[in-house]
C-alpha atoms as a PDB file:
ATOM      1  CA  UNK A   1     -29.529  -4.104  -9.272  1.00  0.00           C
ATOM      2  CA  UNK A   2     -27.065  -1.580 -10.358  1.00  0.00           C
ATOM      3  CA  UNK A   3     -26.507   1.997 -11.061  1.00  0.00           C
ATOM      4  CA  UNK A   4     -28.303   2.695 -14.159  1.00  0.00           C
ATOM      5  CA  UNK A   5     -25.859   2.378 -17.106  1.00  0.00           C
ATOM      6  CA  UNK A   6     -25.756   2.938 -20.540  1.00  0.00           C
ATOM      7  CA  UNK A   7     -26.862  -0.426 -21.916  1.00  0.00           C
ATOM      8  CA  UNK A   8     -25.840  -2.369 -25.447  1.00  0.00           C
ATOM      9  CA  UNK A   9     -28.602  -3.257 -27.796  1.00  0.00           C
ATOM     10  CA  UNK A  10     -27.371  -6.609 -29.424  1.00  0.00           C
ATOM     11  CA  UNK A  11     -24.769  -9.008 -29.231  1.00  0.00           C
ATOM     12  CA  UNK A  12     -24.619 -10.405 -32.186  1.00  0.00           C
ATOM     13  CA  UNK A  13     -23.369 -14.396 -32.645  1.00  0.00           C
ATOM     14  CA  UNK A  14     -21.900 -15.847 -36.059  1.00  0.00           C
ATOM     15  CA  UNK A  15     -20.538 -19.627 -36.473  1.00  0.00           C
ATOM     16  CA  UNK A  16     -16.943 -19.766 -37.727  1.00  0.00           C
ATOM     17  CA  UNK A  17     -16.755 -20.991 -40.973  1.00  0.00           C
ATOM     18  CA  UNK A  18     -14.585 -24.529 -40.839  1.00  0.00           C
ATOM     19  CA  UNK A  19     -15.963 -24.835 -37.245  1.00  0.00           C
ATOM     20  CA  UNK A  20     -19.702 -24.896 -36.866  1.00  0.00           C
ATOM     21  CA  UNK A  21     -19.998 -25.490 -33.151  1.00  0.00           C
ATOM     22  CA  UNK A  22     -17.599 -22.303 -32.416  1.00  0.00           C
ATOM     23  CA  UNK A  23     -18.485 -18.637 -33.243  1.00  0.00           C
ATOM     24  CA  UNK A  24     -17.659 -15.181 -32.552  1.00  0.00           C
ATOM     25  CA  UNK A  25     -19.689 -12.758 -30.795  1.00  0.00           C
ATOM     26  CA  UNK A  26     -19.606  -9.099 -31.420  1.00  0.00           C
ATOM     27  CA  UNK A  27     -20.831  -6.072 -29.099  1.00  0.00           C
ATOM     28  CA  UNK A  28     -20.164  -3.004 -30.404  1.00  0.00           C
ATOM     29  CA  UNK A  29     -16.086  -3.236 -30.601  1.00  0.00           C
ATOM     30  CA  UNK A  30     -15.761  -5.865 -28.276  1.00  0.00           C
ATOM     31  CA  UNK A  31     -15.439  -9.200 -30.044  1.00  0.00           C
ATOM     32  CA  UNK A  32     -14.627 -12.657 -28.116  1.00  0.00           C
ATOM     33  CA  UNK A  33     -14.759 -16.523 -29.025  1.00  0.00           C
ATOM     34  CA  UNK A  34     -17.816 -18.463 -28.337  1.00  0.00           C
ATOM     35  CA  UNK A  35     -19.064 -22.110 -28.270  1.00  0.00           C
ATOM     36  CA  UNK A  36     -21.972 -23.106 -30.412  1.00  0.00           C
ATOM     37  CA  UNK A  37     -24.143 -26.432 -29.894  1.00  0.00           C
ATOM     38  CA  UNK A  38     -22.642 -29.605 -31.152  1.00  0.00           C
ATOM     39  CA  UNK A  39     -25.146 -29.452 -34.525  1.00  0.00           C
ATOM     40  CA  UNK A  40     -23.669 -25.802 -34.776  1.00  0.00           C
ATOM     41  CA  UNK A  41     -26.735 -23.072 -36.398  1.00  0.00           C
ATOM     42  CA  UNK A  42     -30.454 -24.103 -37.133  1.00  0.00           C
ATOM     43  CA  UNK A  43     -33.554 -22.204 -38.487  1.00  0.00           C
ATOM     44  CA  UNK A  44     -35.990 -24.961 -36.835  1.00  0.00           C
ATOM     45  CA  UNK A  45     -34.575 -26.149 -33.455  1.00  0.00           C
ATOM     46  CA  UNK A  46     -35.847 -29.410 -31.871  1.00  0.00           C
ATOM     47  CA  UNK A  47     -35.388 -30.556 -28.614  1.00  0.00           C
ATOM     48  CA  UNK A  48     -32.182 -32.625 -28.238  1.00  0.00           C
ATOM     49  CA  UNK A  49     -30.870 -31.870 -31.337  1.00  0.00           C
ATOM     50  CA  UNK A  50     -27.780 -30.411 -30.217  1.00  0.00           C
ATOM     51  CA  UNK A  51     -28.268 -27.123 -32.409  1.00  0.00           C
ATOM     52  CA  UNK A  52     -28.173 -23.178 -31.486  1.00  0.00           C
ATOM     53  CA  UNK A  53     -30.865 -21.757 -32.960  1.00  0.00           C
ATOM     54  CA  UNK A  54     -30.634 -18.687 -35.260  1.00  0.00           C
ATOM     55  CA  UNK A  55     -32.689 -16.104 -34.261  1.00  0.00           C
ATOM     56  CA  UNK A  56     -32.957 -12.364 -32.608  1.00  0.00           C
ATOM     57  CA  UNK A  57     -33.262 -13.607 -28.175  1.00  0.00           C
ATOM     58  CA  UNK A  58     -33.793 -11.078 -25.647  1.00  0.00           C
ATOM     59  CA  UNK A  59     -31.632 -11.775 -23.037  1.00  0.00           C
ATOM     60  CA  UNK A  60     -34.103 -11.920 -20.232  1.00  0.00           C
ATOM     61  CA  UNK A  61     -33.132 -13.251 -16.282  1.00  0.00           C
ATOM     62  CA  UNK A  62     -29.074 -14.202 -15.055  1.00  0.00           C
ATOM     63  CA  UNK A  63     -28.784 -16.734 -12.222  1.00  0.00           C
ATOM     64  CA  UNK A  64     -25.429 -17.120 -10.630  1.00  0.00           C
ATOM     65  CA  UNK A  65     -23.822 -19.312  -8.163  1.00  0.00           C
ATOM     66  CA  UNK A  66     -23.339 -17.213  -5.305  1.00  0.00           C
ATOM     67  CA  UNK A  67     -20.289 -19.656  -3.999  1.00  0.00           C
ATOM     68  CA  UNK A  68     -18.529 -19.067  -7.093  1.00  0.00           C
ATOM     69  CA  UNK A  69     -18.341 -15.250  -6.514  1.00  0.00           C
ATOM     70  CA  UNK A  70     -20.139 -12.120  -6.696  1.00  0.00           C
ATOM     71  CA  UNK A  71     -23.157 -11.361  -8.594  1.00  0.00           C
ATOM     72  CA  UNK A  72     -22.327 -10.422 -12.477  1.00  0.00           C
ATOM     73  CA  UNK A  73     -22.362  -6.221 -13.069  1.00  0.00           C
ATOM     74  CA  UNK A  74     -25.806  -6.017 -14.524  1.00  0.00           C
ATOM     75  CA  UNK A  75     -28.674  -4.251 -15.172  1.00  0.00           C
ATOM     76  CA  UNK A  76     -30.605  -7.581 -15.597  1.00  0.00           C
ATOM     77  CA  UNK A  77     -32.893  -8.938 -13.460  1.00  0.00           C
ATOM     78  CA  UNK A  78     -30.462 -11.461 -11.384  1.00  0.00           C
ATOM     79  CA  UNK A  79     -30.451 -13.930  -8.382  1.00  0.00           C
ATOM     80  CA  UNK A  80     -28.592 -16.895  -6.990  1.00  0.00           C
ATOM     81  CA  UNK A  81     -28.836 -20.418  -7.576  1.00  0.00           C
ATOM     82  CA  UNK A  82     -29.173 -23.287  -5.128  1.00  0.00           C
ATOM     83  CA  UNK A  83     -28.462 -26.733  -5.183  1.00  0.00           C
ATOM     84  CA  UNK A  84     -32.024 -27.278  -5.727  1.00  0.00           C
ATOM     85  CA  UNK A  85     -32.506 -25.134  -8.734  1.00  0.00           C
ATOM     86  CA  UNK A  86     -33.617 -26.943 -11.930  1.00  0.00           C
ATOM     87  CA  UNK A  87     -35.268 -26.683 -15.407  1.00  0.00           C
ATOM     88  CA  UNK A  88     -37.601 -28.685 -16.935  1.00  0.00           C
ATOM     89  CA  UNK A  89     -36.849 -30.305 -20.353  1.00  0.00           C
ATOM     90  CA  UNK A  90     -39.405 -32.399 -20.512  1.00  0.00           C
ATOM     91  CA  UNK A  91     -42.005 -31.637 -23.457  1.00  0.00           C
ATOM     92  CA  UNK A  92     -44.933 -33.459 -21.688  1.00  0.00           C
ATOM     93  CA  UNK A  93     -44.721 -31.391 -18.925  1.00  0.00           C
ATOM     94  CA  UNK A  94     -46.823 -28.701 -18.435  1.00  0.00           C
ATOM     95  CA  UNK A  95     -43.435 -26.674 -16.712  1.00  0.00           C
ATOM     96  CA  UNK A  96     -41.127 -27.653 -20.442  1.00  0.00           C
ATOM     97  CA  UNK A  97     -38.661 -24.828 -20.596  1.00  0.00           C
ATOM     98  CA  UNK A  98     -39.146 -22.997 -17.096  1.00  0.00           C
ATOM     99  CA  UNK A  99     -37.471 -23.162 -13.507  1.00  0.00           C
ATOM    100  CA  UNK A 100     -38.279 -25.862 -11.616  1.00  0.00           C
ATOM    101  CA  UNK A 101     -37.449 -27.002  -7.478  1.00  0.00           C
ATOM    102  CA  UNK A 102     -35.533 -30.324  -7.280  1.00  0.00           C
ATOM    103  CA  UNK A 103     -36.145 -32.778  -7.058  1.00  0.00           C
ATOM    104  CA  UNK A 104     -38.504 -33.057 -10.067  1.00  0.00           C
ATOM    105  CA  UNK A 105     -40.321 -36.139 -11.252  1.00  0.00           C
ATOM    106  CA  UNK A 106     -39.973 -35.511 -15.160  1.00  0.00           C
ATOM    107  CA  UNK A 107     -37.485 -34.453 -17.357  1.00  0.00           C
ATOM    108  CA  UNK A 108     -34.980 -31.860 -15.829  1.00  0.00           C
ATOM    109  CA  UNK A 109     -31.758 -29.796 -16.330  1.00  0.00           C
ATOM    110  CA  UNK A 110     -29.607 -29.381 -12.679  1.00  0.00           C
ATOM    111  CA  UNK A 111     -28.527 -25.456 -13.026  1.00  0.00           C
ATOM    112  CA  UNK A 112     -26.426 -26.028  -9.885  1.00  0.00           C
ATOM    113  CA  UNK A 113     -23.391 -27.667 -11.681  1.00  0.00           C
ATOM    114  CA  UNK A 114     -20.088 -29.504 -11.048  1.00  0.00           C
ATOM    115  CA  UNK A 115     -18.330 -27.869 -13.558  1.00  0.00           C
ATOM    116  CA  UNK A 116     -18.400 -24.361 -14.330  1.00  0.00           C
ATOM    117  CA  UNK A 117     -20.698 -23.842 -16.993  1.00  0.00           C
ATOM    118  CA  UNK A 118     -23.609 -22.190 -14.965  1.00  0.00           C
ATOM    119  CA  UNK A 119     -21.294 -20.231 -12.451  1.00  0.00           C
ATOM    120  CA  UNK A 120     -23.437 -17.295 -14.677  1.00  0.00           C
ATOM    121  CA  UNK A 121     -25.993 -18.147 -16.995  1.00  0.00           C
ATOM    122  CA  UNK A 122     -28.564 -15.926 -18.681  1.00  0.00           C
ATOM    123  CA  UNK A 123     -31.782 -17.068 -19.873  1.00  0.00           C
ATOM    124  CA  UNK A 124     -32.457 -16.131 -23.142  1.00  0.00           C
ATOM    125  CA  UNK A 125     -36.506 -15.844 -24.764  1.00  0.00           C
ATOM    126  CA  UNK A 126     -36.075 -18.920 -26.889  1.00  0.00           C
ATOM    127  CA  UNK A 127     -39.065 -20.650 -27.118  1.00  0.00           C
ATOM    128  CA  UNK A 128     -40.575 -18.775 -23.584  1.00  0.00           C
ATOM    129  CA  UNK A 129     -43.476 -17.004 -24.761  1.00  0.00           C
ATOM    130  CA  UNK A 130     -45.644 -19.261 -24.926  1.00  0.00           C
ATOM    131  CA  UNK A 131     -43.038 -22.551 -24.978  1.00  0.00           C
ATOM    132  CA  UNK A 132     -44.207 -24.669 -27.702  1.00  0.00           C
ATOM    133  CA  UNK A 133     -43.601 -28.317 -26.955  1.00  0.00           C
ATOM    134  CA  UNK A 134     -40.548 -30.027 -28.232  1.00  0.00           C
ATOM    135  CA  UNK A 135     -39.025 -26.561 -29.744  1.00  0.00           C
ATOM    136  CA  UNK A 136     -36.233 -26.942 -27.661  1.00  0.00           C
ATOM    137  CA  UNK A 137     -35.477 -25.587 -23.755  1.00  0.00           C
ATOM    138  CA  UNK A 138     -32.779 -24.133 -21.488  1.00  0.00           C
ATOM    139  CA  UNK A 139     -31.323 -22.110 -24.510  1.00  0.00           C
ATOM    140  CA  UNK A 140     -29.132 -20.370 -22.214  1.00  0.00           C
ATOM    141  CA  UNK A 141     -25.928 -17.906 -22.633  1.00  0.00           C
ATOM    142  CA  UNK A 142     -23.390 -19.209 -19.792  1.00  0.00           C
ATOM    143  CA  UNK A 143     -19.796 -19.761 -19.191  1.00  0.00           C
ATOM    144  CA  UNK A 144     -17.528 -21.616 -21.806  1.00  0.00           C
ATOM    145  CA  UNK A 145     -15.784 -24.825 -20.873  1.00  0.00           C
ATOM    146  CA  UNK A 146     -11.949 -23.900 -21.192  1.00  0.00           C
ATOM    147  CA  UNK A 147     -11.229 -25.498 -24.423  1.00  0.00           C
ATOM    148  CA  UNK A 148     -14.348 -23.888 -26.324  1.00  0.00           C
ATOM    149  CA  UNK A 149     -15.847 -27.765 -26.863  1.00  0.00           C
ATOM    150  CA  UNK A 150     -19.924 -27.633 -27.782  1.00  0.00           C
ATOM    151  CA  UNK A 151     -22.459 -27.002 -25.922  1.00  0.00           C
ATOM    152  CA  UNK A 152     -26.112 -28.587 -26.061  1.00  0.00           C
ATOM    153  CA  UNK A 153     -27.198 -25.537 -28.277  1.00  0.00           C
ATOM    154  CA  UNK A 154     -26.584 -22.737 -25.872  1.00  0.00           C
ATOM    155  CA  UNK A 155     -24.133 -19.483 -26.450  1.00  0.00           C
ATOM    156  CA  UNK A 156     -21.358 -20.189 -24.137  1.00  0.00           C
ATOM    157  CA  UNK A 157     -18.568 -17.337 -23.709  1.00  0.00           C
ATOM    158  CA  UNK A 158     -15.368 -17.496 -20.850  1.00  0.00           C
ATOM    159  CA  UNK A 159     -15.993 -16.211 -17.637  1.00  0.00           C
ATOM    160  CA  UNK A 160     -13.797 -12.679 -17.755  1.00  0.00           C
ATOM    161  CA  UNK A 161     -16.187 -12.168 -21.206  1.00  0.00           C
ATOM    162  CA  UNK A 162     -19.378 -12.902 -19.377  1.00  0.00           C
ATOM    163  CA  UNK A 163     -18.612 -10.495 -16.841  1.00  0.00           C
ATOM    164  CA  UNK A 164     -17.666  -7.803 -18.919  1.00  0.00           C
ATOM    165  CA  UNK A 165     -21.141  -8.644 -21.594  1.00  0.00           C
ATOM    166  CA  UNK A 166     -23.340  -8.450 -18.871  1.00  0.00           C
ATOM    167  CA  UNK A 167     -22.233  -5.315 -17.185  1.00  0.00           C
ATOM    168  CA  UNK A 168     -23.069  -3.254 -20.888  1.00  0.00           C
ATOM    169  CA  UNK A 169     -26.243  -5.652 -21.399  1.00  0.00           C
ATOM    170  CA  UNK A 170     -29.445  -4.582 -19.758  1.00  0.00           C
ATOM    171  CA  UNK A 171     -33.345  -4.913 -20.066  1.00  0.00           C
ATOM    172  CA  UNK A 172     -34.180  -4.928 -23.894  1.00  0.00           C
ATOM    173  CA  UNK A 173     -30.666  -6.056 -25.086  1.00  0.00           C
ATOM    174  CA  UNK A 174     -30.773  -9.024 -27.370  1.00  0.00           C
ATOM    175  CA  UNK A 175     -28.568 -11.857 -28.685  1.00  0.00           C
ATOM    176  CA  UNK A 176     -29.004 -12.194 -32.463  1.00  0.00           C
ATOM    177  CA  UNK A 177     -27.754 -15.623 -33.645  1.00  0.00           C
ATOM    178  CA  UNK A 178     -26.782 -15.492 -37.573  1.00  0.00           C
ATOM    179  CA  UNK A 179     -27.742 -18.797 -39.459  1.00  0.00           C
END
C-alpha cells in the first residue's frame, strides 16, 4: 500500500443522454468519459443482460497485470493477476460472482486478458454481500477500450483516468451509478 492520502468519497457515473452505453464520471472537479454496458442503466440487473446497474458500489479490491506496468497509486487493497486468475459467472455455482483458479469447470470470466481491458480493474460490491444468484457478476470498473464501445455492464474509464481515480480513491470510496 501507499502513503496514507487524502481519499475521495464518490465517483459519481451518469449515462449521456443520446448515448446510453457512454457516460461521464465526476470526482470532485475531475470529470472524464466512460463506457456503460451495451443495455446502458438498470434498476434490476440480471445476469447477461448487458446493463450497468444503478446504484451507490463501494469500490472494494484492484487487481492489475503486473506485465502491463506498475501497480495503480492506491490506497485500495491491490495485487497482481496471473494467467490463471478467473471469476465465476456461473449462477449454479456455489463460487457465482467471486475469484476463482483456472481452469474452472463452470461458468467463468478470464481476468488475465488479450486486450487491455483488465490491465487495472477494480471490483466493485455489486451483488457481493451475500451474491444472490443470477443478479449479475464481475461488475467491475476497468480500463476503456480506445473507442469508448460497451462494455458487458461494467464502468470502464482510459487508462491515464484509471490511474489518476485510483490514486484519490481509497477504502470507503464509492461509485454511485445514476439511473
Amino acid at each position: 500500500m501507499t502513503a496514507h492520502r487524502k481519499t475521495a468519497d464518490t465517483l459519481e457515473v451518469r449515462a449521456r443522454p443520446l448515448d446510453r452505453t457512454k457516460g461521464i464520471l465526476r470526482l470532485g472537479q475531475i470529470t472524464v468519459p466512460c463506457a456503460l454496458g451495451r443495455s446502458g442503466v438498470v434498476t434490476r440487473k440480471k445476469e447477461g443482460d448487458g446493463a450497468t446497474p444503478a446504484g451507490r458500489f463501494e469500490l472494494l479490491h484492484v487487481y492489475y497485470r503486473p506485465d502491463k506496468g506498475l501497480p495503480p497509486p492506491t490506497d485500495l487493497p491491490h495485487e497482481p493477476l496471473s494467467p490463471s486468475s478467473g471469476w465465476c459467472d456461473d449462477p449454479a455455482h456455489s463460487r457465482y460472482n467471486r475469484p476463482v483458479d483456472l481452469p474452472f469447470g463452470a461458468g467463468h470470466e478470464k481476468m488475465w486478458r488479450d486486450d487491455q481491458l483488465y490491465d487495472v480493474v477494480v471490483v466493485l460490491d455489486c451483488n457481493m454481500s451475500p451474491a444472490v444468484k443470477g443478479r449479475g457478476s464481475a461488475i467491475f470498473f476497468h480500463i476503456a477500450r480506445e473507442d469508448y464501445s460497451p462494455t458487458e455492464g461494467c464502468v470502464a474509464v482510459a487508462p491515464a483516468h484509471m490511474r489518476l481515480l485510483l490514486s484519490l480513491a481509497g477504502v470507503g470510496t464509492n461509485m454511485v451509478i445514476v439511473p
